[in-house]
PDB file of N, CA and C in Angstrom:
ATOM      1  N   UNK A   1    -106.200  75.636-100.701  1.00  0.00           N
ATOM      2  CA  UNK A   1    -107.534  75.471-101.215  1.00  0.00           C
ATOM      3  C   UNK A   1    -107.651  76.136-102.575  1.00  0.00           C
ATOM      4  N   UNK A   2    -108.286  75.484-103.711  1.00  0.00           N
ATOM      5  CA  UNK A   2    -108.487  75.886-104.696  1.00  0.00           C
ATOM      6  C   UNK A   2    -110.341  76.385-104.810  1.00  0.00           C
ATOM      7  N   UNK A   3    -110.075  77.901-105.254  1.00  0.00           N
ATOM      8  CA  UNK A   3    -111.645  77.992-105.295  1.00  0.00           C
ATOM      9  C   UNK A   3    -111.604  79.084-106.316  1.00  0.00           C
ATOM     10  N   UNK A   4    -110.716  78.570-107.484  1.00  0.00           N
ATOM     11  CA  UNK A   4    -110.640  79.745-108.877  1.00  0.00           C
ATOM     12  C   UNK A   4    -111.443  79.545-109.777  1.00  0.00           C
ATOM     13  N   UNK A   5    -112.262  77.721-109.198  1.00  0.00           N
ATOM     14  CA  UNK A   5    -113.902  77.346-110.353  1.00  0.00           C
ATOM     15  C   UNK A   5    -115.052  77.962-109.698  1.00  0.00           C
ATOM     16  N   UNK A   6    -114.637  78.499-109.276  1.00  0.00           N
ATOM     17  CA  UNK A   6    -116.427  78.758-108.105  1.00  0.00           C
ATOM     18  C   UNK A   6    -117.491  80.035-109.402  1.00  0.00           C
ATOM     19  N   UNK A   7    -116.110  80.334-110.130  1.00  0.00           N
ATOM     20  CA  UNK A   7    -116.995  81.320-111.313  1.00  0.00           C
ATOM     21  C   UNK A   7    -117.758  80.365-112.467  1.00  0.00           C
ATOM     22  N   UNK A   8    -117.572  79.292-112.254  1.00  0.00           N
ATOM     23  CA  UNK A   8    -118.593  78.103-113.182  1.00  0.00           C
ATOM     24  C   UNK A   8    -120.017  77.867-112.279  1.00  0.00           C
ATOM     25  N   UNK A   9    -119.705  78.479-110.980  1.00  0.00           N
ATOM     26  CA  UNK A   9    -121.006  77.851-109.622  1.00  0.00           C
ATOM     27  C   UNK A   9    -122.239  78.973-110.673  1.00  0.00           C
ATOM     28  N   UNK A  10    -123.606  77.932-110.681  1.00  0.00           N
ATOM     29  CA  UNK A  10    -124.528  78.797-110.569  1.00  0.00           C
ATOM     30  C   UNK A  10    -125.830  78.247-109.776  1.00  0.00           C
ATOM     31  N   UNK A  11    -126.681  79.656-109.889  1.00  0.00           N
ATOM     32  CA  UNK A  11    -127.639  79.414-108.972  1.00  0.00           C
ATOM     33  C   UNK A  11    -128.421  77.888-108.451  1.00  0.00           C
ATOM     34  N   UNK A  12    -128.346  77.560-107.343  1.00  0.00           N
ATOM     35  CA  UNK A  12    -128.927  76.000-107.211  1.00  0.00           C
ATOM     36  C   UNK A  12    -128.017  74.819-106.755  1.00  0.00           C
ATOM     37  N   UNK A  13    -126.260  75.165-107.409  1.00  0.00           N
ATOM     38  CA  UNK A  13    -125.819  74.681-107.056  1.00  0.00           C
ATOM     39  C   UNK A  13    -125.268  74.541-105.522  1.00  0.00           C
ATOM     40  N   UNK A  14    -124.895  73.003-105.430  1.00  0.00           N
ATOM     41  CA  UNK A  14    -124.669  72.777-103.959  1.00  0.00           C
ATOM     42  C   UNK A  14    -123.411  72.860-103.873  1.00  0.00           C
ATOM     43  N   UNK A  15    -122.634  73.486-102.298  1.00  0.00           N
ATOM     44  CA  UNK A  15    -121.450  73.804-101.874  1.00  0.00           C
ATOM     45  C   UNK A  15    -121.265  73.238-100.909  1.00  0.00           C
ATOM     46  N   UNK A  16    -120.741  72.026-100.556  1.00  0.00           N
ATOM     47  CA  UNK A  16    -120.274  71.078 -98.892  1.00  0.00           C
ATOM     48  C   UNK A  16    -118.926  71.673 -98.387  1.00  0.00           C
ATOM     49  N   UNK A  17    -119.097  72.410 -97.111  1.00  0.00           N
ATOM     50  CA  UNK A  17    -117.923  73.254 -96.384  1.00  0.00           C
ATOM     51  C   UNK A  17    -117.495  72.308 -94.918  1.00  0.00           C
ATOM     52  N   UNK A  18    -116.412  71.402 -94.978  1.00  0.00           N
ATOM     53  CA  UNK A  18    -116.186  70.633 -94.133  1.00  0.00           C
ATOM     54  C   UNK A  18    -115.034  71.521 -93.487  1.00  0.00           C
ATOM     55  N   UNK A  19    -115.343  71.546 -91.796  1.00  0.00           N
ATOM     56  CA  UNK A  19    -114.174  71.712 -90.958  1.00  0.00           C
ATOM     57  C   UNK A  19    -113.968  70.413 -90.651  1.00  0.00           C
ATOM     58  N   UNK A  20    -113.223  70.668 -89.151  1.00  0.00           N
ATOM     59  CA  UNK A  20    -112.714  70.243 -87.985  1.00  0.00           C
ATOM     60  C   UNK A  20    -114.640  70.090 -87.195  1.00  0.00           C
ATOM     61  N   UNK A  21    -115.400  70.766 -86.983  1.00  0.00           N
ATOM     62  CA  UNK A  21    -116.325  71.086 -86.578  1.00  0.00           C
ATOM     63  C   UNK A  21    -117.653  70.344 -87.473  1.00  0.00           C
ATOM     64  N   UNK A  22    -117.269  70.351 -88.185  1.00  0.00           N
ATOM     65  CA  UNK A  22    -118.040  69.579 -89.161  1.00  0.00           C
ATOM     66  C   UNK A  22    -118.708  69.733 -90.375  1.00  0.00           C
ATOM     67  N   UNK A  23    -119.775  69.079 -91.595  1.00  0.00           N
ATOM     68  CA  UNK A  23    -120.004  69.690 -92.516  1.00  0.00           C
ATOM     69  C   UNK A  23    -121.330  70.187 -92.783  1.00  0.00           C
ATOM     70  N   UNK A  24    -121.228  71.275 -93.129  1.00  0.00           N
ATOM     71  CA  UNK A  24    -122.574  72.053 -93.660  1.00  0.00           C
ATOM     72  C   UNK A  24    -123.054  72.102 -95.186  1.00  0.00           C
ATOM     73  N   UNK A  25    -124.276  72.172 -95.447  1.00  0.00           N
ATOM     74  CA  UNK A  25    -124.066  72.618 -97.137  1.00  0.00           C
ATOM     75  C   UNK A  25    -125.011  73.288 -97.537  1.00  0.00           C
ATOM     76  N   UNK A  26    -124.788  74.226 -98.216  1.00  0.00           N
ATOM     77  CA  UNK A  26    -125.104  75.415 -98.748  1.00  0.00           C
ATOM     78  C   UNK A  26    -125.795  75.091-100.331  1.00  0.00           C
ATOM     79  N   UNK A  27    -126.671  75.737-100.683  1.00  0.00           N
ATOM     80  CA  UNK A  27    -127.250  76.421-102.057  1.00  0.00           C
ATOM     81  C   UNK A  27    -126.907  77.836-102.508  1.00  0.00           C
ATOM     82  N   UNK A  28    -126.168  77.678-103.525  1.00  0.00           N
ATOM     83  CA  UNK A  28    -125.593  79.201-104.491  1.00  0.00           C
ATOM     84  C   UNK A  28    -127.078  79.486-104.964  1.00  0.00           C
ATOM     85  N   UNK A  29    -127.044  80.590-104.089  1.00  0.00           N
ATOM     86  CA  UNK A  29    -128.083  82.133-104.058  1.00  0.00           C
ATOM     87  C   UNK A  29    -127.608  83.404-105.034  1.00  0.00           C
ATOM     88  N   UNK A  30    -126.666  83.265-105.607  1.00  0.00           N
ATOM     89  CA  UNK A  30    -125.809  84.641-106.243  1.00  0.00           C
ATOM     90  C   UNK A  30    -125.277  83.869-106.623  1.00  0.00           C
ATOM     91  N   UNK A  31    -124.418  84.705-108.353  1.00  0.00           N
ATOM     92  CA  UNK A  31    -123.584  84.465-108.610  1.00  0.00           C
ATOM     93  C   UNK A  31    -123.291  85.777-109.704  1.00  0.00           C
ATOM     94  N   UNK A  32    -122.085  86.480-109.177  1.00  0.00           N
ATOM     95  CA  UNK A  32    -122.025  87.916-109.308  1.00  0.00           C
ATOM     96  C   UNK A  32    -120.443  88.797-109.590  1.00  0.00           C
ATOM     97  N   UNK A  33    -120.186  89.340-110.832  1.00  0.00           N
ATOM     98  CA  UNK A  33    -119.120  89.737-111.081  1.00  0.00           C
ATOM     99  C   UNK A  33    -119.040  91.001-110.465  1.00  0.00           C
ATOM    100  N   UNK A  34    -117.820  91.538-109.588  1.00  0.00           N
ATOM    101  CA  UNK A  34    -117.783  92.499-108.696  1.00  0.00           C
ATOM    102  C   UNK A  34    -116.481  92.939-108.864  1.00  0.00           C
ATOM    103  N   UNK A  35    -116.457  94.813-108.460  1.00  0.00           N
ATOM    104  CA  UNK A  35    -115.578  95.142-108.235  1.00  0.00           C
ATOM    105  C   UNK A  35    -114.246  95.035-107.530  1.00  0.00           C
ATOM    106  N   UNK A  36    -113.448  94.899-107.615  1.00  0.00           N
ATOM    107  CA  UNK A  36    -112.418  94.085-106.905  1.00  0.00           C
ATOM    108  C   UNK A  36    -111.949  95.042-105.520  1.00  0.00           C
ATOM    109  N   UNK A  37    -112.689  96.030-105.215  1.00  0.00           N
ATOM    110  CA  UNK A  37    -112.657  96.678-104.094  1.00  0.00           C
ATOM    111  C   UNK A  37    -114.609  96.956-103.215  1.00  0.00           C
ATOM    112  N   UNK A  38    -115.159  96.145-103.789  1.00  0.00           N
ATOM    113  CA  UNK A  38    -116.527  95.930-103.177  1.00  0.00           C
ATOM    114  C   UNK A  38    -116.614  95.454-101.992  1.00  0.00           C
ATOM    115  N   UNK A  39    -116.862  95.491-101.176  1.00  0.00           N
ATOM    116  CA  UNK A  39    -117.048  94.357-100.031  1.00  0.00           C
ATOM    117  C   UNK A  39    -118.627  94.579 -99.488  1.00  0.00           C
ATOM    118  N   UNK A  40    -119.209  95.642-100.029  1.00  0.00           N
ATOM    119  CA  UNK A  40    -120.758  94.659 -99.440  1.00  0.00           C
ATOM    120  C   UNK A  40    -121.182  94.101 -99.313  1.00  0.00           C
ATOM    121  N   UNK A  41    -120.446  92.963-100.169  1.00  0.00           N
ATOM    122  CA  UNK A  41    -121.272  91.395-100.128  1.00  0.00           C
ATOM    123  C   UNK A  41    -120.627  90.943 -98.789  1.00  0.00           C
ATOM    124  N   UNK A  42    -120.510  91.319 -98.010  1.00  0.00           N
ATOM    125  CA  UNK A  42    -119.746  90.870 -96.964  1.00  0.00           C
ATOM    126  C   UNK A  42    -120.253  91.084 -95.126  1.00  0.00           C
ATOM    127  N   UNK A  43    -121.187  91.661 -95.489  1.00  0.00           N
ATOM    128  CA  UNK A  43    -121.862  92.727 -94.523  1.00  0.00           C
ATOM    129  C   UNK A  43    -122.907  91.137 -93.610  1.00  0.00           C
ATOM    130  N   UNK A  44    -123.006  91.720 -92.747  1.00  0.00           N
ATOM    131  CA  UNK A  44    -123.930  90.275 -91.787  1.00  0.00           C
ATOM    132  C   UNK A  44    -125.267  90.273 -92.512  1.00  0.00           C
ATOM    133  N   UNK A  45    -125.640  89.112 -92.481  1.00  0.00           N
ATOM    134  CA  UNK A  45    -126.897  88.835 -93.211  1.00  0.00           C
ATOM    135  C   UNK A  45    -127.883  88.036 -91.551  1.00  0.00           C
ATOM    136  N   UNK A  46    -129.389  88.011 -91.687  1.00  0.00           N
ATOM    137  CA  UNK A  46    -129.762  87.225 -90.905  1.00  0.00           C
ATOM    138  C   UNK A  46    -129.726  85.527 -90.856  1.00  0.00           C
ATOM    139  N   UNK A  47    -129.438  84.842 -91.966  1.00  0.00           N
ATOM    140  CA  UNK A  47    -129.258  83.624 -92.434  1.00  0.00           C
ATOM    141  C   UNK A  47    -128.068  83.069 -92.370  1.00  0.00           C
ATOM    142  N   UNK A  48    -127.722  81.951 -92.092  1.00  0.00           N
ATOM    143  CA  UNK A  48    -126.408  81.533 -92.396  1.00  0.00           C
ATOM    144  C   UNK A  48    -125.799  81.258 -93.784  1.00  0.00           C
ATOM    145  N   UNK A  49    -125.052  81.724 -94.021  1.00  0.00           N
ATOM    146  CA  UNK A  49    -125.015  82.463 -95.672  1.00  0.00           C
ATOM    147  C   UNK A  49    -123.257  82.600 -95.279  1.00  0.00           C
ATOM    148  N   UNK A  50    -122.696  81.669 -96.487  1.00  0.00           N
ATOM    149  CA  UNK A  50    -121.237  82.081 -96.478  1.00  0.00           C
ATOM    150  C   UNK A  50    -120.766  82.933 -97.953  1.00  0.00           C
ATOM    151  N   UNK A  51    -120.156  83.772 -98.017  1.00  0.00           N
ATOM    152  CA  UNK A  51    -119.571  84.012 -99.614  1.00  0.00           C
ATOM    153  C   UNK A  51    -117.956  83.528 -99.804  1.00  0.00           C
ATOM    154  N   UNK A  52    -117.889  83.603-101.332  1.00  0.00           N
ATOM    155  CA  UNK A  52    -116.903  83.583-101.649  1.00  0.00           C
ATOM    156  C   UNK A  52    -116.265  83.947-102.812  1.00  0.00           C
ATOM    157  N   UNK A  53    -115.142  84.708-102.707  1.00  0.00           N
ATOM    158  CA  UNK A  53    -114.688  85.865-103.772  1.00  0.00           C
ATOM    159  C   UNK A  53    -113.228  85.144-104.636  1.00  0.00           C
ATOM    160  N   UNK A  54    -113.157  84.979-105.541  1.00  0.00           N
ATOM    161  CA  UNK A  54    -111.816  85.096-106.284  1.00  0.00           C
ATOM    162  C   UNK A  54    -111.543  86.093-107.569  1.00  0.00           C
ATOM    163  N   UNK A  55    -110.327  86.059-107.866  1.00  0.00           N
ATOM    164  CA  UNK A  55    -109.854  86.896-108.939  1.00  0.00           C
ATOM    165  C   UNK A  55    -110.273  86.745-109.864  1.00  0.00           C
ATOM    166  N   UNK A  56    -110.586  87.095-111.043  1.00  0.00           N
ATOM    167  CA  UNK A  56    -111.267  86.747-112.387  1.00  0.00           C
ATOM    168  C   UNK A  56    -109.536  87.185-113.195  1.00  0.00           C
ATOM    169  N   UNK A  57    -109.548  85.883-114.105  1.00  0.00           N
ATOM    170  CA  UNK A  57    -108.638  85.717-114.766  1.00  0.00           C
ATOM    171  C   UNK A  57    -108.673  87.106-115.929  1.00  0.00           C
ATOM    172  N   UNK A  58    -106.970  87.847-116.026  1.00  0.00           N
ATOM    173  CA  UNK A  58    -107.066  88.710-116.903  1.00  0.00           C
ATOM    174  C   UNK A  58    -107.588  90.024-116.740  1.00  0.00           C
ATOM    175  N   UNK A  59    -108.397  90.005-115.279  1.00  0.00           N
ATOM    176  CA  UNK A  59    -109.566  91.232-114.987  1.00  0.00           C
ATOM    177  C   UNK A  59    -109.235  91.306-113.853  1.00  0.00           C
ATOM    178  N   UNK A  60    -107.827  91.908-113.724  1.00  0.00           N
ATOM    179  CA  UNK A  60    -107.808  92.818-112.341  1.00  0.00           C
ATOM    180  C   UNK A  60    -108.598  93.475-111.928  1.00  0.00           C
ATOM    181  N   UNK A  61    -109.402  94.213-112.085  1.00  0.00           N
ATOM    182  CA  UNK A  61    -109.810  95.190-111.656  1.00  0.00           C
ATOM    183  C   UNK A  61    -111.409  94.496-111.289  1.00  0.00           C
ATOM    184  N   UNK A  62    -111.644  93.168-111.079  1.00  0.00           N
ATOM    185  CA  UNK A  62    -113.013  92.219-110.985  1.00  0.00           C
ATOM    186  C   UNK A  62    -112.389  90.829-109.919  1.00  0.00           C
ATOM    187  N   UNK A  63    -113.601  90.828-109.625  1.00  0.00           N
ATOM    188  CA  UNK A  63    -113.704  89.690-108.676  1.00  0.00           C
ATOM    189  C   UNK A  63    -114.933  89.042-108.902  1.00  0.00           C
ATOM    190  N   UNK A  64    -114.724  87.244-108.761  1.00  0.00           N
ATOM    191  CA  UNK A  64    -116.223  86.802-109.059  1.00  0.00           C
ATOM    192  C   UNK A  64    -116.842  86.241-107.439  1.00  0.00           C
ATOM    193  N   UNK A  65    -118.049  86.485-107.219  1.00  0.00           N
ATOM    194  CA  UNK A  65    -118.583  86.846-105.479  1.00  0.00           C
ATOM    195  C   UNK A  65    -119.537  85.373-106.506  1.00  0.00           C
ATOM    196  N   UNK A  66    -119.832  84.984-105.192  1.00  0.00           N
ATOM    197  CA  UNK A  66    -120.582  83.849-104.968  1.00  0.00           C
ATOM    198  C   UNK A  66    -121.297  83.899-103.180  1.00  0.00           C
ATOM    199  N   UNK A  67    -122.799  83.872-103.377  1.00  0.00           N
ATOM    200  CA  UNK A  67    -123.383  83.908-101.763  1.00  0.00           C
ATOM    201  C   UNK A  67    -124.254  82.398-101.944  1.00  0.00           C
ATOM    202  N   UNK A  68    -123.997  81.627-100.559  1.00  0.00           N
ATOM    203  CA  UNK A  68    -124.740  80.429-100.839  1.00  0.00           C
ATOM    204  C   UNK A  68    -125.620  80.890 -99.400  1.00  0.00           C
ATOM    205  N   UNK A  69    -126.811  79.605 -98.850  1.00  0.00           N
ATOM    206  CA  UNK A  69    -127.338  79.633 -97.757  1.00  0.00           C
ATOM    207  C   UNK A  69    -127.154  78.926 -97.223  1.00  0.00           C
ATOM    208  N   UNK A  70    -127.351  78.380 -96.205  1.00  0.00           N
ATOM    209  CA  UNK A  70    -127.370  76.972 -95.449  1.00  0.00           C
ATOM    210  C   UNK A  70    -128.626  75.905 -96.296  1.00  0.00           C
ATOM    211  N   UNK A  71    -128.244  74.961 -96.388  1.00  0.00           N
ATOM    212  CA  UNK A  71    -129.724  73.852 -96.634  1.00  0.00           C
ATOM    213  C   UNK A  71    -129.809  73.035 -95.747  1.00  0.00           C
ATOM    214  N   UNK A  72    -130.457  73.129 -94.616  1.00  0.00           N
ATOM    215  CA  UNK A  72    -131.124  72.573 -93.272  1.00  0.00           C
ATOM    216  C   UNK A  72    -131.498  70.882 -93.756  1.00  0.00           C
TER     217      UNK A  72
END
């Protein structure tokens, strides 16, 4: 899986997450440059809310976090 564009995602945009189980889709709620040892964004939320983190090119020491919601 490639998800090294998700640092172009901004707020509003839509995210379709297909399993085996089936597909959901989400609205980018965040879009947030983070420490590359952060993980609060990670913590249970009451909403169904997925994130997602990659490396930021050149910037070890950063990660770009992305939180979407469910759109019912």
């Amino acid at each position: 899986y490639n998800i090294g564009t998700i640092k172009d995602l901004k707020q509003g945009d839509i995210i379709t997450y297909t399993t085996v189980y089936g597909t959901r889709t989400y609205e980018v709620v965040m879009v947030k440059t983070i420490a590359n040892n952060d993980w609060s964004y990670l913590q249970g939320t009451a909403d169904n809310r997925i994130t997602l983190t990659t490396c930021l090119e050149n910037h070890p020491e950063s990660r770009v976090m992305v939180q979407a919601v469910e759109v019912k």
